[in-house]
PDB file of N, CA and C in Angstrom:
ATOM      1  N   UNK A   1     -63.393  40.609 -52.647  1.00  0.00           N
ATOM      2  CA  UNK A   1     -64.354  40.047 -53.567  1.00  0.00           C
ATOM      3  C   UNK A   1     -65.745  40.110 -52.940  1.00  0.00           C
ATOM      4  N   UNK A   2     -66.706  40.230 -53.626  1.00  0.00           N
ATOM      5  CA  UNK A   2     -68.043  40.302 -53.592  1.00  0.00           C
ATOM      6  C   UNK A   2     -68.639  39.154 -53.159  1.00  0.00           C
ATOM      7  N   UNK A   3     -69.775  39.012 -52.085  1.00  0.00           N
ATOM      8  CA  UNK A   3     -70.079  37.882 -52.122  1.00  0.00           C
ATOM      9  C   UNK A   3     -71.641  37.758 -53.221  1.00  0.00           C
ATOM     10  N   UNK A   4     -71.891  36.945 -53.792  1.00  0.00           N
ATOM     11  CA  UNK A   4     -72.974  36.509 -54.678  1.00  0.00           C
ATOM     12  C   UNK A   4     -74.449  36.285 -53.871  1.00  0.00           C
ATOM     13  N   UNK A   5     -74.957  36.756 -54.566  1.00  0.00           N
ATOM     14  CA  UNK A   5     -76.585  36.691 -54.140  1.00  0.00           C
ATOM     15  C   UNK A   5     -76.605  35.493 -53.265  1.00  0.00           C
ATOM     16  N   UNK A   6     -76.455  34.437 -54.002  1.00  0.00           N
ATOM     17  CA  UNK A   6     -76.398  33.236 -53.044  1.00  0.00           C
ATOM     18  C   UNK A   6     -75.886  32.726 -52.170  1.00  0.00           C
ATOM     19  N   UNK A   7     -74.601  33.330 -52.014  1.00  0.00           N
ATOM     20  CA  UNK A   7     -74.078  33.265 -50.787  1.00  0.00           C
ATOM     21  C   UNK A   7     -74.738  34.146 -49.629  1.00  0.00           C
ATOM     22  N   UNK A   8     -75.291  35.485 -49.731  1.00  0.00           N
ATOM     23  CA  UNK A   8     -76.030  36.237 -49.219  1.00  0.00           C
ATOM     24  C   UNK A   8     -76.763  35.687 -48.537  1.00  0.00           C
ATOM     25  N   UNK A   9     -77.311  35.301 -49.387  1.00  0.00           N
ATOM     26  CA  UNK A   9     -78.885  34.249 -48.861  1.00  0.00           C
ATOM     27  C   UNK A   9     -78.501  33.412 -48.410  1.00  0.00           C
ATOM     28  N   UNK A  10     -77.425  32.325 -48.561  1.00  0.00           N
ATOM     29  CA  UNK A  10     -76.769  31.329 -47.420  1.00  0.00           C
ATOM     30  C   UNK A  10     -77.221  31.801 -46.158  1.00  0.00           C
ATOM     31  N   UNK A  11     -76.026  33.176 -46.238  1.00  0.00           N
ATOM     32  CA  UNK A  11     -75.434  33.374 -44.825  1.00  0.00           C
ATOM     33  C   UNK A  11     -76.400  33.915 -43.964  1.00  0.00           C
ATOM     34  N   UNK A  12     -77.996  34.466 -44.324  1.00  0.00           N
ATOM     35  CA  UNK A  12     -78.776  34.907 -43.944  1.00  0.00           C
ATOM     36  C   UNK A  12     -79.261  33.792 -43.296  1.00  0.00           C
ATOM     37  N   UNK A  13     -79.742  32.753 -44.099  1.00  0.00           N
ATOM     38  CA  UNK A  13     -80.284  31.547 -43.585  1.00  0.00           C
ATOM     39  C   UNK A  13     -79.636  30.735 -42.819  1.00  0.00           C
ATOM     40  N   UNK A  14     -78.340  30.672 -42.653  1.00  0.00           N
ATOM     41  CA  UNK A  14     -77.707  30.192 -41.317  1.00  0.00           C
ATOM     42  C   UNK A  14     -77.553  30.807 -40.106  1.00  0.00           C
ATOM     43  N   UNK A  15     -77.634  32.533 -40.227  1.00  0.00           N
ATOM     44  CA  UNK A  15     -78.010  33.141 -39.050  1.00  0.00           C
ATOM     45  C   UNK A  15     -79.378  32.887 -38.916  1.00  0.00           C
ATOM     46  N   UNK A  16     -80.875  33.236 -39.342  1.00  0.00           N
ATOM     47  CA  UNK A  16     -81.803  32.570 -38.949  1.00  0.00           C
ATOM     48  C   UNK A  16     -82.068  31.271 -38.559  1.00  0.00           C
ATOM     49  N   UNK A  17     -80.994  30.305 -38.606  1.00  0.00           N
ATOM     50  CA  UNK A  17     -81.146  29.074 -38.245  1.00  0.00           C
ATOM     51  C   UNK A  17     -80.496  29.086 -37.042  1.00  0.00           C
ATOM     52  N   UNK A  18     -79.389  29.615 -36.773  1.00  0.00           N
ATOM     53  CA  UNK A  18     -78.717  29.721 -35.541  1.00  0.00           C
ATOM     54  C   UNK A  18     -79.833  29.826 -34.780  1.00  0.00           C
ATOM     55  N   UNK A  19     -80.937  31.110 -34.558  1.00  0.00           N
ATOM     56  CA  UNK A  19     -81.810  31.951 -33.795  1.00  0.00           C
ATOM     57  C   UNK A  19     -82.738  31.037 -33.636  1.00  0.00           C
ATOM     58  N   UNK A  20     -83.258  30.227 -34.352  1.00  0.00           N
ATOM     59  CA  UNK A  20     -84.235  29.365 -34.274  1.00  0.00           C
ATOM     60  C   UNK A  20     -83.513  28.430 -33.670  1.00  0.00           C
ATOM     61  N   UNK A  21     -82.565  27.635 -33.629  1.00  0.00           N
ATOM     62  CA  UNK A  21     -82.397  26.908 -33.048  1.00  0.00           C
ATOM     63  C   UNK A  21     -81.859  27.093 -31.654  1.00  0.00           C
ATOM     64  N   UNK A  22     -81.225  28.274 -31.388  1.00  0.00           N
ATOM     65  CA  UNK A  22     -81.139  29.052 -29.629  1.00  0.00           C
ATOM     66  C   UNK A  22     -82.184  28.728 -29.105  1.00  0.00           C
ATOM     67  N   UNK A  23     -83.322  29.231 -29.760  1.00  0.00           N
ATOM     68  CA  UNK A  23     -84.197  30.549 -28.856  1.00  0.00           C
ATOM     69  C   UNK A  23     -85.489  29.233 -29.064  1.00  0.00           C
ATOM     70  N   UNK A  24     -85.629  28.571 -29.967  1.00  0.00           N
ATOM     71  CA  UNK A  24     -87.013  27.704 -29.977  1.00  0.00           C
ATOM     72  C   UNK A  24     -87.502  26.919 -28.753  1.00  0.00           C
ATOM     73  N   UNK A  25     -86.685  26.550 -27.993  1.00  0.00           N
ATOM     74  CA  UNK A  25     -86.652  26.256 -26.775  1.00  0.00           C
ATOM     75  C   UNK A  25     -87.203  26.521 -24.723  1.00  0.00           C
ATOM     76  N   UNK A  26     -86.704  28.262 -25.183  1.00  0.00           N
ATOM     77  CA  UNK A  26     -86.539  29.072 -24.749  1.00  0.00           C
ATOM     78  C   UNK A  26     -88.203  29.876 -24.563  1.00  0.00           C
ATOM     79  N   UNK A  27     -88.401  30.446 -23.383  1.00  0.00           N
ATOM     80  CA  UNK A  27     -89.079  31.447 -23.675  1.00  0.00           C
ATOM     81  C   UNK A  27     -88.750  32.831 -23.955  1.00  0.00           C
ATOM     82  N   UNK A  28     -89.416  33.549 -24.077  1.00  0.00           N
ATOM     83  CA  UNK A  28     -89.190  34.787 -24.302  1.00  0.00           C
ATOM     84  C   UNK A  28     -88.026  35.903 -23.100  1.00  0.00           C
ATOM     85  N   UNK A  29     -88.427  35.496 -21.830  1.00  0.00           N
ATOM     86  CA  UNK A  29     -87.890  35.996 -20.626  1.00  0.00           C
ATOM     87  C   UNK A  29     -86.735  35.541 -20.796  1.00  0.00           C
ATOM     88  N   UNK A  30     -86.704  33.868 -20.674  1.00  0.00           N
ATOM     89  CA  UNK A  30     -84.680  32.958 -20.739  1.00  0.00           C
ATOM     90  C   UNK A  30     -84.049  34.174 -21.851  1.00  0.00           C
ATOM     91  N   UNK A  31     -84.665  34.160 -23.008  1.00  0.00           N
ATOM     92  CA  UNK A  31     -84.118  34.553 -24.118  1.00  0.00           C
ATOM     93  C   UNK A  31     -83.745  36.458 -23.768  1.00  0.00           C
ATOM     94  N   UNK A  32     -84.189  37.353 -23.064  1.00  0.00           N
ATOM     95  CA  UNK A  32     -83.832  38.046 -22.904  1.00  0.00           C
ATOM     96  C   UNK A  32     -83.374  38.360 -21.542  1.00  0.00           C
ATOM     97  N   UNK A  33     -83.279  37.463 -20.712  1.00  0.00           N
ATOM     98  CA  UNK A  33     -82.531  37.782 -19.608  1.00  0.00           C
ATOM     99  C   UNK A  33     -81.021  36.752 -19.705  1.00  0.00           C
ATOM    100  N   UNK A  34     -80.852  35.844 -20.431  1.00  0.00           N
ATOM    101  CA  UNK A  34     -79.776  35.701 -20.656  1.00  0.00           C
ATOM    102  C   UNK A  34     -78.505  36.388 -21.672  1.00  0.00           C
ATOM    103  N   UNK A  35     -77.832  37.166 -21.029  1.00  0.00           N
ATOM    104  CA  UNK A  35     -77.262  38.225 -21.621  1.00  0.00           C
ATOM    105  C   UNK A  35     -76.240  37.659 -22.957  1.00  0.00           C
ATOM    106  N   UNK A  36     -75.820  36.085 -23.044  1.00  0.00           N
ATOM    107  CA  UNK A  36     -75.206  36.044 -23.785  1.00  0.00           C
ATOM    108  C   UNK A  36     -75.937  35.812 -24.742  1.00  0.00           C
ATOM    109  N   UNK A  37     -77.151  34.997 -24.624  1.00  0.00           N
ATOM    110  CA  UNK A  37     -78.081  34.525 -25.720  1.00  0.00           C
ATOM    111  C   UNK A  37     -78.464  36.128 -26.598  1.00  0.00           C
ATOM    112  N   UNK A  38     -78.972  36.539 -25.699  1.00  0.00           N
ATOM    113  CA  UNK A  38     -79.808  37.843 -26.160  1.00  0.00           C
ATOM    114  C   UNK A  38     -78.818  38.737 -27.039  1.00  0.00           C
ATOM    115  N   UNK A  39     -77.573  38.668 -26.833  1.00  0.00           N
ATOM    116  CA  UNK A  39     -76.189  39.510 -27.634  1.00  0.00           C
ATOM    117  C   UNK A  39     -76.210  38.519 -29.352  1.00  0.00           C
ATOM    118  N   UNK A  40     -76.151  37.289 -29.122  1.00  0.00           N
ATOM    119  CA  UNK A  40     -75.459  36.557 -30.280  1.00  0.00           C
ATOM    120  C   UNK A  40     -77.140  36.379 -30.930  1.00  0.00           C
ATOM    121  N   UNK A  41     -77.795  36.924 -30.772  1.00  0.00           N
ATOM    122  CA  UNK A  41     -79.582  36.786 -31.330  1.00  0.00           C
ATOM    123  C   UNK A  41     -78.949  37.924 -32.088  1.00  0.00           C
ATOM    124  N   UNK A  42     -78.854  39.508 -31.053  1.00  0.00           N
ATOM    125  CA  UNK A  42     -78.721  40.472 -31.571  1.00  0.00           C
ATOM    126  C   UNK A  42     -77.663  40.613 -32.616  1.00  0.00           C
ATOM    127  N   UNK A  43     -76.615  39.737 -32.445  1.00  0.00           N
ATOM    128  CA  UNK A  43     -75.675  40.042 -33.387  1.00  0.00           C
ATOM    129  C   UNK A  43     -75.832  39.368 -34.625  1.00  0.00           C
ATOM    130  N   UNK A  44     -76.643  38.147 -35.175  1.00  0.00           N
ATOM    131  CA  UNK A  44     -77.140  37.473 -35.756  1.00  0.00           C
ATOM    132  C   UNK A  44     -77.934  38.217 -36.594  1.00  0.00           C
ATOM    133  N   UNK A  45     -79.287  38.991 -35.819  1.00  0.00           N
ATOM    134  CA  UNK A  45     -79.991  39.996 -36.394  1.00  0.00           C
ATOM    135  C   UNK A  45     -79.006  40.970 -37.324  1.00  0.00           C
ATOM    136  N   UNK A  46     -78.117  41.563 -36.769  1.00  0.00           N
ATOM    137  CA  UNK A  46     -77.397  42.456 -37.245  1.00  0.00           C
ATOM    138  C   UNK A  46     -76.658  42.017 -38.792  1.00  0.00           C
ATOM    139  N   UNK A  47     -76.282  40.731 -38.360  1.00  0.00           N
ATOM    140  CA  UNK A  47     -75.594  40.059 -39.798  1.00  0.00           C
ATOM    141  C   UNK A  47     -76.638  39.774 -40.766  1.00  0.00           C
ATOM    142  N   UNK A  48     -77.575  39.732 -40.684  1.00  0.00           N
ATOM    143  CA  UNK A  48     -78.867  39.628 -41.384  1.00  0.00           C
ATOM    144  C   UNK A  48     -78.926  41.013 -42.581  1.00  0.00           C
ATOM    145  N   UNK A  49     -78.955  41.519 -41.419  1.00  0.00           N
ATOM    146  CA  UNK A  49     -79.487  42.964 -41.948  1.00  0.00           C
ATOM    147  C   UNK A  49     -78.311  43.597 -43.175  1.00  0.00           C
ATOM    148  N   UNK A  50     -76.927  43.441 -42.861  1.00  0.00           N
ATOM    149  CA  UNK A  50     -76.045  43.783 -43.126  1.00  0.00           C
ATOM    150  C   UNK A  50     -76.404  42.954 -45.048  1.00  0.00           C
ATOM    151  N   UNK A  51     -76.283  41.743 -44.675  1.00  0.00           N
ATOM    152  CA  UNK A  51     -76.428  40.578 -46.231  1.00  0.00           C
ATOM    153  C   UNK A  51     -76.946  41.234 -46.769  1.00  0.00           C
ATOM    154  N   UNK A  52     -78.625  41.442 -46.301  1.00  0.00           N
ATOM    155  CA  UNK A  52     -79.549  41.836 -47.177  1.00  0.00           C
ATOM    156  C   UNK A  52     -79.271  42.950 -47.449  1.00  0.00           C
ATOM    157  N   UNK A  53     -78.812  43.929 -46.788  1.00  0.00           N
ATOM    158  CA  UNK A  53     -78.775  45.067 -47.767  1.00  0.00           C
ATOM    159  C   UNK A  53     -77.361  45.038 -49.130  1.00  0.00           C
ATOM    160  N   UNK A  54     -76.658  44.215 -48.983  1.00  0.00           N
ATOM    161  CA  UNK A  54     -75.853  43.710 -50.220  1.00  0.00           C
ATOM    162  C   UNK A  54     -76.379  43.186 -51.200  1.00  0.00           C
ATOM    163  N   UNK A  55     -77.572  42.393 -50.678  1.00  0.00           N
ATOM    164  CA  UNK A  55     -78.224  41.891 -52.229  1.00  0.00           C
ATOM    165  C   UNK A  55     -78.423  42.914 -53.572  1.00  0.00           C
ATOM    166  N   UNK A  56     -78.034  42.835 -54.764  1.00  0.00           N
ATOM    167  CA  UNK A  56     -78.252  43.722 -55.772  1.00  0.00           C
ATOM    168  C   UNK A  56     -79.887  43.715 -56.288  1.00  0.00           C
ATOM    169  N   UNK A  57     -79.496  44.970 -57.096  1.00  0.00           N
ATOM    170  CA  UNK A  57     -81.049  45.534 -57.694  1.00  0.00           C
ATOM    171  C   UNK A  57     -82.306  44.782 -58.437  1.00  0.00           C
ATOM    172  N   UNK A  58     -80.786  44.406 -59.140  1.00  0.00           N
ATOM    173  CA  UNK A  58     -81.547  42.959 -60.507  1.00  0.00           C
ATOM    174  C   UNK A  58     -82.194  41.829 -59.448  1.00  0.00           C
ATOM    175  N   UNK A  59     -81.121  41.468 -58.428  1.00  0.00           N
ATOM    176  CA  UNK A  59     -82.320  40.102 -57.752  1.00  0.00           C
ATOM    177  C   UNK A  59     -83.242  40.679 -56.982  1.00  0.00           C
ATOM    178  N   UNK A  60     -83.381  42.155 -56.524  1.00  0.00           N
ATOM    179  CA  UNK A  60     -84.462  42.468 -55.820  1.00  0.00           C
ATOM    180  C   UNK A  60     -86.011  42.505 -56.990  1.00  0.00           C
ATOM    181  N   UNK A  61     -85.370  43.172 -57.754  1.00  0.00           N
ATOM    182  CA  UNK A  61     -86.492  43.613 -58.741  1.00  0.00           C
ATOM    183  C   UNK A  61     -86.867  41.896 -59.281  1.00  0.00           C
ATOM    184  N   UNK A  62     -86.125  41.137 -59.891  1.00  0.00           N
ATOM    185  CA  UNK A  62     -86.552  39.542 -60.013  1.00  0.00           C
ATOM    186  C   UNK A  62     -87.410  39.040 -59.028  1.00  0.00           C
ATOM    187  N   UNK A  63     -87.107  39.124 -57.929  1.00  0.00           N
ATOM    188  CA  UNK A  63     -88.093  38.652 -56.671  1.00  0.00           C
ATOM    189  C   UNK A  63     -88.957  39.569 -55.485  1.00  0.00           C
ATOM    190  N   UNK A  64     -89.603  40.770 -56.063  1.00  0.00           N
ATOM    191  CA  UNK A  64     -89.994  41.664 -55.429  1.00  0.00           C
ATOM    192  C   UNK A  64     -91.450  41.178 -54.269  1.00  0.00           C
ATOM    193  N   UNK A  65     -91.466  39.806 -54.281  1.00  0.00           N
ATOM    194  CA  UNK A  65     -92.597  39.772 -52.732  1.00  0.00           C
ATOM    195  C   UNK A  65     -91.682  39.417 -51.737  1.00  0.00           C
ATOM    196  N   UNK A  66     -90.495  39.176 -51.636  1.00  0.00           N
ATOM    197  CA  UNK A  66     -89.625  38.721 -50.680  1.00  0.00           C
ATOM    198  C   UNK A  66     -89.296  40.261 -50.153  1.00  0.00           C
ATOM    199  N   UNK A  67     -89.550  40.767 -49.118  1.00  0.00           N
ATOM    200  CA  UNK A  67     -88.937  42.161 -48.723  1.00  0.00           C
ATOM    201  C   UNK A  67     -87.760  42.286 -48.103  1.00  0.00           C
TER     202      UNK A  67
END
């Protein structure tokens, strides 16, 4: 089964929340010299990317300043 726009967007926004809440802390260096942090950022990123490109046409074209 498909997941729904909104779930999309959930799951996007709980990986960006994960990342923000790692890394806000953190500087830039902790954040990339710690190899596990820097993996589950990256893999986070990755699940991101993955959602959004599932979102359909109709909600892109409905909300076209959100890129």
């Amino acid at each position: 089964m498909l997941a729904s726009n909104h779930e999309l967007i959930k799951h996007m926004l709980d990986e960006i929340n994960f990342i923000l809440e790692q890394s806000s802390s953190k500087s830039k260096e902790e954040v990339t010299t710690d190899p596990v942090l820097s993996r589950a950022i990256i893999r986070s990123l990755e699940i991101i990317g993955e959602a959004s490109s599932k979102i359909d046409d109709e909600f892109r074209s409905k909300y076209p300043y959100i890129e």
